[in-house]
C-alpha atoms as a PDB file:
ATOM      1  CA  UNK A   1     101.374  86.112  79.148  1.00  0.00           C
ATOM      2  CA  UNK A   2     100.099  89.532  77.707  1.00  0.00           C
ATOM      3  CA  UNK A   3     101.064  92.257  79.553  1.00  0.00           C
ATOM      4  CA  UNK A   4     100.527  96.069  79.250  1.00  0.00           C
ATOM      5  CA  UNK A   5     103.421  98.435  80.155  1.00  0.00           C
ATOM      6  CA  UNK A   6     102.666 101.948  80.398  1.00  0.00           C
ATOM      7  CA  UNK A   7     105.862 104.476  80.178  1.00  0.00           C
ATOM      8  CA  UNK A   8     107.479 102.040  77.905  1.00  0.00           C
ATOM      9  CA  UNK A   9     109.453 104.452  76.450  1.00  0.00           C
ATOM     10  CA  UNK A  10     111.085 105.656  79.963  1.00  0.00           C
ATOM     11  CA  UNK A  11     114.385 105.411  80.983  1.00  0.00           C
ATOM     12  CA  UNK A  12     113.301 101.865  82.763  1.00  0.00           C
ATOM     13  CA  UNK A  13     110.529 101.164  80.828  1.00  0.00           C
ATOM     14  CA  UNK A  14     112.627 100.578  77.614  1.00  0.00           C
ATOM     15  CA  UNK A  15     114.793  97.574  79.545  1.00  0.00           C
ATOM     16  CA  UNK A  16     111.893  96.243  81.203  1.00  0.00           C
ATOM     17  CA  UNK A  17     109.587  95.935  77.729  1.00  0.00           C
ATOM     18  CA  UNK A  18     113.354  94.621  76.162  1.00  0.00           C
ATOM     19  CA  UNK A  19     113.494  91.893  79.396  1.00  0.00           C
ATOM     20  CA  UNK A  20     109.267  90.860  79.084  1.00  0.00           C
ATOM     21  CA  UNK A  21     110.240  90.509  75.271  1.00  0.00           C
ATOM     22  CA  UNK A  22     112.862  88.688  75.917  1.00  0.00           C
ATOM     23  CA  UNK A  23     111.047  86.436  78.031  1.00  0.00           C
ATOM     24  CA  UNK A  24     108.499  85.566  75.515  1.00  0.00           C
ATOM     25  CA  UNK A  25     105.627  87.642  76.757  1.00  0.00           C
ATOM     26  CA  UNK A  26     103.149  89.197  74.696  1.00  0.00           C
ATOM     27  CA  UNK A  27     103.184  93.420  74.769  1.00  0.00           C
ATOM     28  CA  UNK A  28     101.000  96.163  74.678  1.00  0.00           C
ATOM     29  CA  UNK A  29     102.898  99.572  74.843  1.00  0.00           C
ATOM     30  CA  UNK A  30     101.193 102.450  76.177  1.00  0.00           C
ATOM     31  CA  UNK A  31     103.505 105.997  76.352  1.00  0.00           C
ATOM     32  CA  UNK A  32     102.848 109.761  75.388  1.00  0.00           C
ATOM     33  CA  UNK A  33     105.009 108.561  72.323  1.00  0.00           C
ATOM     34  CA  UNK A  34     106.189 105.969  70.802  1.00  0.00           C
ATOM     35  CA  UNK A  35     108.789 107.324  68.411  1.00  0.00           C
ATOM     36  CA  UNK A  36     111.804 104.996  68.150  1.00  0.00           C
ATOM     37  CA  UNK A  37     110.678 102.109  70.311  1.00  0.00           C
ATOM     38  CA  UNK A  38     111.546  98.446  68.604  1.00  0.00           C
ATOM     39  CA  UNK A  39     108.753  96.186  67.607  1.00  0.00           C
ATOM     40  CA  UNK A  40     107.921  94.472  70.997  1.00  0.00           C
ATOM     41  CA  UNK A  41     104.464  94.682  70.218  1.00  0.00           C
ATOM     42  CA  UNK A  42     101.324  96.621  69.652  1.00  0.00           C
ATOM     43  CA  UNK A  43     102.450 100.010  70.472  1.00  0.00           C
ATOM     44  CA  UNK A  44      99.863 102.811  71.377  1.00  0.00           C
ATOM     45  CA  UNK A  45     100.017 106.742  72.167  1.00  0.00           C
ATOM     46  CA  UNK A  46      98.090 108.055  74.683  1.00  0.00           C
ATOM     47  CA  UNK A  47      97.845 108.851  78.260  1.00  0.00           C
ATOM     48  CA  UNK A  48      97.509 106.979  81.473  1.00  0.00           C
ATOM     49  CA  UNK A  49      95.139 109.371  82.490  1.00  0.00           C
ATOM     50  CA  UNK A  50      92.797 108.851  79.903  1.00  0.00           C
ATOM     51  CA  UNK A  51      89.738 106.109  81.598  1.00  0.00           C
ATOM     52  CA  UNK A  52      88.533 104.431  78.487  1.00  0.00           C
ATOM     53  CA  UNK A  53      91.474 103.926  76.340  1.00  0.00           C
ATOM     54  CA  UNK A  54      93.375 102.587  79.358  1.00  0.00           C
ATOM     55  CA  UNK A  55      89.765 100.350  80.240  1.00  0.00           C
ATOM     56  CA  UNK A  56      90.234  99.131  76.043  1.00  0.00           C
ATOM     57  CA  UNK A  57      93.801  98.138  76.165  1.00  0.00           C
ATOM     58  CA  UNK A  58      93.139  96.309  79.551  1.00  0.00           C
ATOM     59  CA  UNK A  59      90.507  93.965  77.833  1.00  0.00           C
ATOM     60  CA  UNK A  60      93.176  91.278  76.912  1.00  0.00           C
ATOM     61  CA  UNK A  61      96.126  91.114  79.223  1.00  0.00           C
ATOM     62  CA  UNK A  62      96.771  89.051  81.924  1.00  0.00           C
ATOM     63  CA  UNK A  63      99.376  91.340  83.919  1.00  0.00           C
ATOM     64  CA  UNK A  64     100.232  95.549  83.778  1.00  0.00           C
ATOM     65  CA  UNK A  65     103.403  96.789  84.844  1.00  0.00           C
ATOM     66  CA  UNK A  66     103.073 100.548  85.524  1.00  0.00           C
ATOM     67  CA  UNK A  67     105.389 102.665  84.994  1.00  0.00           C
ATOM     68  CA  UNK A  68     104.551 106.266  83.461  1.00  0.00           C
ATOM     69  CA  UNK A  69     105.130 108.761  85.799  1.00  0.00           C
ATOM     70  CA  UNK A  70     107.131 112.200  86.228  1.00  0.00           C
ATOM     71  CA  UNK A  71     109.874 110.798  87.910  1.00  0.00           C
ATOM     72  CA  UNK A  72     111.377 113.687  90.072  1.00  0.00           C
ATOM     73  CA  UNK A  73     110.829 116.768  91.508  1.00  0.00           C
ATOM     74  CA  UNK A  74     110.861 119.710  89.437  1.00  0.00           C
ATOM     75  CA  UNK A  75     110.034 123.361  90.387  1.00  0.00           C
ATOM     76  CA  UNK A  76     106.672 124.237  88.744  1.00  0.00           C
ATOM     77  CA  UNK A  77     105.359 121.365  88.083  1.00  0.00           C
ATOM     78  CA  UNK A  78     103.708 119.611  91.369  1.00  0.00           C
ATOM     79  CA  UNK A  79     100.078 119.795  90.076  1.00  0.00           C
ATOM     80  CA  UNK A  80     101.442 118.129  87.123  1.00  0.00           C
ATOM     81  CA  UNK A  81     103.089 115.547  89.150  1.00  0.00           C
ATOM     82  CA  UNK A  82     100.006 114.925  91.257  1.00  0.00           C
ATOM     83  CA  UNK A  83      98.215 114.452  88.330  1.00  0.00           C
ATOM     84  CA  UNK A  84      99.974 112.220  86.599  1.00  0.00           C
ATOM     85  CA  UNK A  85     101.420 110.236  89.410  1.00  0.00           C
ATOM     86  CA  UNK A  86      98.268 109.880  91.382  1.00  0.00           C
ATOM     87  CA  UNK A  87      95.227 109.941  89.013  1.00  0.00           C
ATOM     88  CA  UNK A  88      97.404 108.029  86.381  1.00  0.00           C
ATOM     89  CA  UNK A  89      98.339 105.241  89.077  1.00  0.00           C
ATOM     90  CA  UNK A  90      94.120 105.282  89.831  1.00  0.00           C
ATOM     91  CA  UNK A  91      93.204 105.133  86.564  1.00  0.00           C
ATOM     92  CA  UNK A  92      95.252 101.858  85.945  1.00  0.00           C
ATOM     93  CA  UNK A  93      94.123 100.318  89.170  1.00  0.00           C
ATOM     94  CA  UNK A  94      90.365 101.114  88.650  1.00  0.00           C
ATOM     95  CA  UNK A  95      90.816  99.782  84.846  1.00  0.00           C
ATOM     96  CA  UNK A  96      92.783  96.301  86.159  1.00  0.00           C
ATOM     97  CA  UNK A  97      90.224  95.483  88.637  1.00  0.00           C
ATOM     98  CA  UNK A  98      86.998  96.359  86.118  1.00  0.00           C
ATOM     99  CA  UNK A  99      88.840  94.027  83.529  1.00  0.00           C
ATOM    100  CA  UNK A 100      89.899  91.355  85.662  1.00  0.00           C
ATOM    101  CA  UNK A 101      93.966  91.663  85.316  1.00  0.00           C
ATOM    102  CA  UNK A 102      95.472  88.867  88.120  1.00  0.00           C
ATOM    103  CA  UNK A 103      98.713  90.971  88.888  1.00  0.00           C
ATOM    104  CA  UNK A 104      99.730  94.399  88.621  1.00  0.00           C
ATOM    105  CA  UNK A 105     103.443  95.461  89.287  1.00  0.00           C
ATOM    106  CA  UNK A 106     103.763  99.477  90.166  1.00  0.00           C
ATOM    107  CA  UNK A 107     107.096 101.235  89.822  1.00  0.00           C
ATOM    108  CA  UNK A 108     107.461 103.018  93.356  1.00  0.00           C
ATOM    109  CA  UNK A 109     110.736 104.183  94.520  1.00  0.00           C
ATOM    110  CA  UNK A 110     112.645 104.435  97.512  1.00  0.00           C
ATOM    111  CA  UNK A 111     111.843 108.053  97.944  1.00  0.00           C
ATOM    112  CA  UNK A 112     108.124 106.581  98.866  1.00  0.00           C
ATOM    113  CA  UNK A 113     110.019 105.725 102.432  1.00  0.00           C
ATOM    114  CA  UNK A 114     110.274 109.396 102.597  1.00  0.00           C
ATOM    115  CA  UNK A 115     113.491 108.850 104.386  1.00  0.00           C
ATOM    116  CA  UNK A 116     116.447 111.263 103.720  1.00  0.00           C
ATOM    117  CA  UNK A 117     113.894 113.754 103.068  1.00  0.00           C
ATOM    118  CA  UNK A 118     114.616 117.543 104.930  1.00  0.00           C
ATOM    119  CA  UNK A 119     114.610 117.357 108.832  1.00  0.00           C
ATOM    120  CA  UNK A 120     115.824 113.763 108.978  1.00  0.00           C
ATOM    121  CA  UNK A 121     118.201 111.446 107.651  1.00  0.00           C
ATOM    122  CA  UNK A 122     116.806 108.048 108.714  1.00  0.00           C
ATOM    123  CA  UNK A 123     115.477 106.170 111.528  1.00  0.00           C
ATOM    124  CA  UNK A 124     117.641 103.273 111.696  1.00  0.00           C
ATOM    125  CA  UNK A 125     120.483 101.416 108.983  1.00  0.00           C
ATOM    126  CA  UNK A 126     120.376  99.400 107.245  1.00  0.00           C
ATOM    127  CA  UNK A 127     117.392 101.145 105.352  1.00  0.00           C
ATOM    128  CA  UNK A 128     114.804  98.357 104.709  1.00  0.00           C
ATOM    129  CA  UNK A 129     110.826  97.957 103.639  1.00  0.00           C
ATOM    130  CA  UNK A 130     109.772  97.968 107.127  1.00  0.00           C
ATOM    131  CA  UNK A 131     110.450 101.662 107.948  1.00  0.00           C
ATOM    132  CA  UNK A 132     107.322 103.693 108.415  1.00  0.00           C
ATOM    133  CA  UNK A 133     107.064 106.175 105.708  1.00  0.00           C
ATOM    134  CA  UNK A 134     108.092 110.087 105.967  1.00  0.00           C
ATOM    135  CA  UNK A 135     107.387 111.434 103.146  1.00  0.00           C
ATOM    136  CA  UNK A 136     107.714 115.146 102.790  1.00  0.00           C
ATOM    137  CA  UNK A 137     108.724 116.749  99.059  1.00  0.00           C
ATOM    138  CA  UNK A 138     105.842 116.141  96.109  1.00  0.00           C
ATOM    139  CA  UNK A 139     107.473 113.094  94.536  1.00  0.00           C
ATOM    140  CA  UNK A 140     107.908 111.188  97.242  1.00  0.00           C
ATOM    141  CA  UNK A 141     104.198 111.664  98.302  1.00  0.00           C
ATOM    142  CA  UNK A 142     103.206 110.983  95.022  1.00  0.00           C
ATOM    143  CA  UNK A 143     104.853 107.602  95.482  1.00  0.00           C
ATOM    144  CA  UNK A 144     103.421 106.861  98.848  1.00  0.00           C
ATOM    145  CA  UNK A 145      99.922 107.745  98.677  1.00  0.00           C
ATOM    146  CA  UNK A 146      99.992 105.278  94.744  1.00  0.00           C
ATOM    147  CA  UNK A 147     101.635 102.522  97.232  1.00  0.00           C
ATOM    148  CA  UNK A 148      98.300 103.053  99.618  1.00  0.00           C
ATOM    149  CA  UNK A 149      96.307 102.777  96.303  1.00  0.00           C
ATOM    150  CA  UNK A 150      97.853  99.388  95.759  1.00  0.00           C
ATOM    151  CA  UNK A 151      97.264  98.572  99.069  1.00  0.00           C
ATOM    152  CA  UNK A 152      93.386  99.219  98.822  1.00  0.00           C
ATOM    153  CA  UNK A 153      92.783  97.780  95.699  1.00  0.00           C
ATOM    154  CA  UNK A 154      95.233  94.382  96.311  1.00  0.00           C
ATOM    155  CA  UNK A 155      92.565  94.415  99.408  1.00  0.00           C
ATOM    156  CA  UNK A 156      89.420  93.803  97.007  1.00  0.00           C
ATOM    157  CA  UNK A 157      90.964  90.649  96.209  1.00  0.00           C
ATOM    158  CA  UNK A 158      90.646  90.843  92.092  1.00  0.00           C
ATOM    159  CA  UNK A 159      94.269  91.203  91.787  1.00  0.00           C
ATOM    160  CA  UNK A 160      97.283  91.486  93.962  1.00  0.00           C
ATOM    161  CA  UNK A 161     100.048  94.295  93.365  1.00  0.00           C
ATOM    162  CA  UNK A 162     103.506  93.980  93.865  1.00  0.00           C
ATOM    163  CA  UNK A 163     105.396  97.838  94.250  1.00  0.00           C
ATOM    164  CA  UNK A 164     109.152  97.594  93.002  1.00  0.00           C
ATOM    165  CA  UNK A 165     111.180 100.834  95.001  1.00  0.00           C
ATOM    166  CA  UNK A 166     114.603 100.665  93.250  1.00  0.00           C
ATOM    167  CA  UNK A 167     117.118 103.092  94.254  1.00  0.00           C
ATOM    168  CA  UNK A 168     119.284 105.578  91.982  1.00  0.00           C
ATOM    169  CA  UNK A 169     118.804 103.582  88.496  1.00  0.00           C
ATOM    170  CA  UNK A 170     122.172 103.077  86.405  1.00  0.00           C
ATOM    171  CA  UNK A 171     122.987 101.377  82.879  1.00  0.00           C
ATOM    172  CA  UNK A 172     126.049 101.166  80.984  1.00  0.00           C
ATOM    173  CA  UNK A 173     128.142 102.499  78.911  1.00  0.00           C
ATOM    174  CA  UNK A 174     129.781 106.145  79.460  1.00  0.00           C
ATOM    175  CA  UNK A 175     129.742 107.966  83.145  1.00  0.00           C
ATOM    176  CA  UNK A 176     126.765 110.370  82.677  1.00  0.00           C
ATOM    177  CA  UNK A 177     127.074 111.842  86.850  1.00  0.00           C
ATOM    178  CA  UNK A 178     130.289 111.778  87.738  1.00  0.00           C
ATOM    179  CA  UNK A 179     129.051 112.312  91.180  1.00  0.00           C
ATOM    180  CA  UNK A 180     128.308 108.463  91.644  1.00  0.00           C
ATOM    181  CA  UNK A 181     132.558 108.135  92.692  1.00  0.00           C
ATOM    182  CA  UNK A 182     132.803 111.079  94.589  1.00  0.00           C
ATOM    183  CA  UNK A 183     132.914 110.955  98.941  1.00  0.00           C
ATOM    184  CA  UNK A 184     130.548 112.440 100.773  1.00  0.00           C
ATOM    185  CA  UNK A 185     131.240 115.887 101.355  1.00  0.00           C
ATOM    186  CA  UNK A 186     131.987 116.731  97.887  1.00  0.00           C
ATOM    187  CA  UNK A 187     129.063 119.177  97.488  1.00  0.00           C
ATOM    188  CA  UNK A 188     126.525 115.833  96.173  1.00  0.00           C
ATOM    189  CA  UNK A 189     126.333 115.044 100.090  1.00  0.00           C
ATOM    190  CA  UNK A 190     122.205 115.858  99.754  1.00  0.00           C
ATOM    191  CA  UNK A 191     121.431 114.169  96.558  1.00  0.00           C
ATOM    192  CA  UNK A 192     123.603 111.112  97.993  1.00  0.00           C
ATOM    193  CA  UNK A 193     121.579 110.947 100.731  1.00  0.00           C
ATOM    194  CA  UNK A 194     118.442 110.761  99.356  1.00  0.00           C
ATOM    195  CA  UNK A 195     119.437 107.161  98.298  1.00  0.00           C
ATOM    196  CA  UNK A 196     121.490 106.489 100.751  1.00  0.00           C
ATOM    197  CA  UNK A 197     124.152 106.546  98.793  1.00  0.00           C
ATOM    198  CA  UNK A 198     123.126 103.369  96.556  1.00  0.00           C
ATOM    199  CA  UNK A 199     122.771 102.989  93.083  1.00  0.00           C
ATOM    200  CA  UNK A 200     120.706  99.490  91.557  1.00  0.00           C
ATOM    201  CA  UNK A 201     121.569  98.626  87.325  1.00  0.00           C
ATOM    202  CA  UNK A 202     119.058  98.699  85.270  1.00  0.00           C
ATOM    203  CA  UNK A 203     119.198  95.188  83.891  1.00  0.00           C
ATOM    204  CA  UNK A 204     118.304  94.199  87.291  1.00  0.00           C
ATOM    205  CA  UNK A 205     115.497  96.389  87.772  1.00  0.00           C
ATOM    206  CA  UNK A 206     114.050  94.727  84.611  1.00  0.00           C
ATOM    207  CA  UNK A 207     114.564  91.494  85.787  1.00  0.00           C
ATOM    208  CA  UNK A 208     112.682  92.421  89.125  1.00  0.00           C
ATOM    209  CA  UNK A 209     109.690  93.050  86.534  1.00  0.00           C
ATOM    210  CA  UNK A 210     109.784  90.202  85.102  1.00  0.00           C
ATOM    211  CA  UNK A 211     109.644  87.949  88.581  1.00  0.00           C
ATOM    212  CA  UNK A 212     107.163  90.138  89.891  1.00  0.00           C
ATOM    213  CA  UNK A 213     104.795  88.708  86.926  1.00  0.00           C
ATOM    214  CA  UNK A 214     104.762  85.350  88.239  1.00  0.00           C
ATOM    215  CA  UNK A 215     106.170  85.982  92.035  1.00  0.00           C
ATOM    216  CA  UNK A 216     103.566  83.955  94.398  1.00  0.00           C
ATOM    217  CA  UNK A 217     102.908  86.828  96.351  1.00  0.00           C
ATOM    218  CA  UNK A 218      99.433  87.835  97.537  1.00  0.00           C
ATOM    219  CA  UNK A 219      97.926  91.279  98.545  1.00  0.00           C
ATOM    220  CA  UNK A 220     100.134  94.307  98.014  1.00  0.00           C
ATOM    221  CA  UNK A 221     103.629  93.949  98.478  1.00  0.00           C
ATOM    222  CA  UNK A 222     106.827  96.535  97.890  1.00  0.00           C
ATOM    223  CA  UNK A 223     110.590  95.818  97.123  1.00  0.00           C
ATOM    224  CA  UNK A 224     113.058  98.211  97.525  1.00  0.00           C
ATOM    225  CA  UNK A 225     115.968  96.855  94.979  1.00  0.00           C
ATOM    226  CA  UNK A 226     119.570  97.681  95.103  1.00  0.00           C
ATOM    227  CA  UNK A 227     123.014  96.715  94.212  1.00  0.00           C
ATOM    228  CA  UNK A 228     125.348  94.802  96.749  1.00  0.00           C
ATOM    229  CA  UNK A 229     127.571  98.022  96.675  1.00  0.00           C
ATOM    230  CA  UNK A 230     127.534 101.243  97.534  1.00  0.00           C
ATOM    231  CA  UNK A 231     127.552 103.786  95.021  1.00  0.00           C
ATOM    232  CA  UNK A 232     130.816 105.832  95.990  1.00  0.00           C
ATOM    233  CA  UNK A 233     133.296 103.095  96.013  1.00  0.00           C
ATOM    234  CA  UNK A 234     134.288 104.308  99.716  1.00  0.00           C
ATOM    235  CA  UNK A 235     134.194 101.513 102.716  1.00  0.00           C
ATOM    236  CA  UNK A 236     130.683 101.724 104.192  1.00  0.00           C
ATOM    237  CA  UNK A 237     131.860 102.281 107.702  1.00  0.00           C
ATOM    238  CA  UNK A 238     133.554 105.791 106.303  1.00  0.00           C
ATOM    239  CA  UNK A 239     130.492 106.658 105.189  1.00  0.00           C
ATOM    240  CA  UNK A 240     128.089 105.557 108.592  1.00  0.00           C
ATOM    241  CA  UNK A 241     130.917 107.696 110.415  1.00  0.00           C
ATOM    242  CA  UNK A 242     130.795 110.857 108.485  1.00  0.00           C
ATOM    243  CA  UNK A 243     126.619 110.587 107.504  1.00  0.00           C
ATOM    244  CA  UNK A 244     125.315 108.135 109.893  1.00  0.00           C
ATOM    245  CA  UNK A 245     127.015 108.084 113.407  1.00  0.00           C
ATOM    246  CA  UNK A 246     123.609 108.475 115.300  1.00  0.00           C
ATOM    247  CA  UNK A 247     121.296 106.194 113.486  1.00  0.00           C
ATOM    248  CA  UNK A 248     121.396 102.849 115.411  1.00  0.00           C
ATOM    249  CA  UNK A 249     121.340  99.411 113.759  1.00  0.00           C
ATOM    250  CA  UNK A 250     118.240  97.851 114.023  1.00  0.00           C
ATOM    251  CA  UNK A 251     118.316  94.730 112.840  1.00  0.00           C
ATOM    252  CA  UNK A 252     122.041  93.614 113.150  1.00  0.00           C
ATOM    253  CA  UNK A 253     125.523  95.428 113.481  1.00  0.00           C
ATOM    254  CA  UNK A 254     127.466  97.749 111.514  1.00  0.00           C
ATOM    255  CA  UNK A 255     130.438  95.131 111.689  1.00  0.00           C
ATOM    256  CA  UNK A 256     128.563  92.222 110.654  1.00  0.00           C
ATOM    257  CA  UNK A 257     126.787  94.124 107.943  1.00  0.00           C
ATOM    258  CA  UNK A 258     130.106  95.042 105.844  1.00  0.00           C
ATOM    259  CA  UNK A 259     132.149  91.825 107.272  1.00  0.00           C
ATOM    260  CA  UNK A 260     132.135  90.077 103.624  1.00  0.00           C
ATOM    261  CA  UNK A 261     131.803  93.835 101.525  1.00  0.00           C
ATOM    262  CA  UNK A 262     133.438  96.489 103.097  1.00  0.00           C
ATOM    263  CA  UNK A 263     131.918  98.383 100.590  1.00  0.00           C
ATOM    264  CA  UNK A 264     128.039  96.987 101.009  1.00  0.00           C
ATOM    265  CA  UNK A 265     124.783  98.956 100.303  1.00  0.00           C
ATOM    266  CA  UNK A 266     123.161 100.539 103.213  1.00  0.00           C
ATOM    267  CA  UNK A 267     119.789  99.355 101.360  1.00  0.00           C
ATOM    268  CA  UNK A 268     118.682  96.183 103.008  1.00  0.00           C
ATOM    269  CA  UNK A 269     116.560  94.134  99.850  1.00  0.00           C
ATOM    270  CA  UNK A 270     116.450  90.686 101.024  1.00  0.00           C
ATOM    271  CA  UNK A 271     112.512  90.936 101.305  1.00  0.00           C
ATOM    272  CA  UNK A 272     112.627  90.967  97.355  1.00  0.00           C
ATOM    273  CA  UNK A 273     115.541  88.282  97.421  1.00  0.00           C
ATOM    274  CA  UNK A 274     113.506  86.053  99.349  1.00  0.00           C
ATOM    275  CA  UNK A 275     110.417  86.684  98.037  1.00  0.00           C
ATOM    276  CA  UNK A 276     111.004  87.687  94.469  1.00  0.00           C
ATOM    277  CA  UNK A 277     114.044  84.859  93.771  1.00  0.00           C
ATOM    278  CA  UNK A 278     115.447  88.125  92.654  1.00  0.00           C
ATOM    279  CA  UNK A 279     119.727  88.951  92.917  1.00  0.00           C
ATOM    280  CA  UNK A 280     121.702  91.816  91.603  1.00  0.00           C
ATOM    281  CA  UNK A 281     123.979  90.561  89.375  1.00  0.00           C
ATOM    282  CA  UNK A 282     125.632  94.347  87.981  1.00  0.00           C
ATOM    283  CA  UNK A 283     127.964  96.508  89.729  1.00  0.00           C
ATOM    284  CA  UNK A 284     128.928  99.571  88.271  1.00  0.00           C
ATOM    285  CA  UNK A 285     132.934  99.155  89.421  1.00  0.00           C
ATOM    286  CA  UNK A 286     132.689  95.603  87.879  1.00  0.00           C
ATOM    287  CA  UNK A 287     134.800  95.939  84.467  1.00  0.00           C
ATOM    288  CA  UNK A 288     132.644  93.402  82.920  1.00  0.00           C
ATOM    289  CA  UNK A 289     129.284  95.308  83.893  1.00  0.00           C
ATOM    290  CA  UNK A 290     129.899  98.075  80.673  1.00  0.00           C
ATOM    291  CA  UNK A 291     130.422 101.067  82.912  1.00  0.00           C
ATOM    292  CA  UNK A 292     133.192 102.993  80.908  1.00  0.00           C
ATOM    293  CA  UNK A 293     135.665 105.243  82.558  1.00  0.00           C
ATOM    294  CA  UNK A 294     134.389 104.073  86.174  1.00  0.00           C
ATOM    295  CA  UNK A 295     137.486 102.821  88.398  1.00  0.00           C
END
């Protein structure tokens, strides 16, 4: 298969063009530079913003994963953010369905639930694709309104769209945060929240890619992906009674949620499980995973 993948050269985007390689697929790799970046493939500079060079690059692929975007919020820069997130995520949708791409596979995140966001922590646990959306700061409604675009165009019925919403992102090798073993209440209680205090490798975000391409899935769907674990290393019940003692369980009970991990995500993805074939394989407190200097 040839597929285009735009941010290539993005903290995900260089494991998921390493996975597609990998895999045997045939790569076009769009970023605002392409400095470094091994030979996967044609490799092209430019913009996502940009109509016709995006409409040129689409004229021979069967599949686009998408994922150049500003990936946080930072002070400043929301018009930027917008910009890029919104009119870069139309641009790619409007060229797909003028060139006839089947599938297209959008990096969303799990800030598009707009849960943890100011005002309110959650509706209900465990945290799962079903919640309606509440998205308040920029990035997160950047990521919501680009999950309605996928929505509308999956609708036309040229292609269907499958959003990936992967919590905190990790990779091995040396502790960058060192906030990812620390309890809540350590003055990281906010950020923590925000993702609910899970964490998903990046080896198995790639692989979520790389199903997505060939996932029989129709219309628009999303995935939030996760590891099995929390991201603290604390029991999960600790946590639901220091964070969480009001939220009720929707969907089962706090008991029989951690009864086989004490220490179990509070991310529910077995939508992409089930409909993906995808598993976590990595956890960061795994020896064997690469973390260095985690416990």
């Amino acid at each position: 298969m040839r597929v285009l993948v735009t941010g290539s050269q993005g903290k995900v985007g260089r494991w998921v063009v390493q996975r597609l390689h990998e895999a045997g697929h045939s790569l076009c790799l769009l970023d605002k530079s392409t400095d470094g970046m091994p030979d996967y493939g044609e490799q092209v500079t430019g913009d996502v913003r940009d109509g016709a060079l995006v409409r040129r690059l689409m004229q021979d692929v069967d599949a686009v994963v998408h994922l150049a975007a500003i990936p946080n919020d930072i002070p400043g820069r929301e018009e930027e953010l917008l910009d890029i997130n919104l009119r870069g995520t139309w641009t790619i949708l409007l060229a797909a369905a003028q060139s006839g791409v089947r599938r297209v596979v959008y990096f969303s995140s799990i800030n598009a639930l707009g849960q943890g966001e100011p005002g309110h922590t959650a509706l209900y646990l465990p945290l799962d694709d079903d919640v309606p959306h509440q998205p308040v700061r920029s990035y997160a409604l950047s990521k919501h309104i680009a999950e309605e675009m996928c929505t509308a165009f999956a609708a036309r019925g040229v292609f269907s769209v499958i959003s990936l919403r992967p919590t905190l992102v990790t990779q091995p090798g040396p502790p960058a945060v060192r906030w990812w073993t620390q309890l809540p209440g350590d003055g990281v209680e906010r950020s923590q929240r925000k993702d609910f205090y899970s964490y998903v490798d990046v080896r198995d975000v790639a692989e979520a890619a790389l199903l997505s391409l060939s996932a029989p899935v129709q219309g628009h769907r999303a995935f939030l992906l996760t590891a099995e674990d929390n991201r603290t290393h604390t029991p999960t019940a600790e946590i639901v009674a220091k964070v969480y003692p009001h939220l009720p369980w929707k969907k089962t009970s706090l008991a029989a949620w951690v009864g086989e991990n004490p220490y179990r995500t509070l991310v529910d993805c077995s939508a992409a499980k089930q409909e993906l074939g995808w598993q976590p394989r990595f956890s960061m407190f795994d020896p064997a995973a690469g973390y260095d200097g985690m416990p």
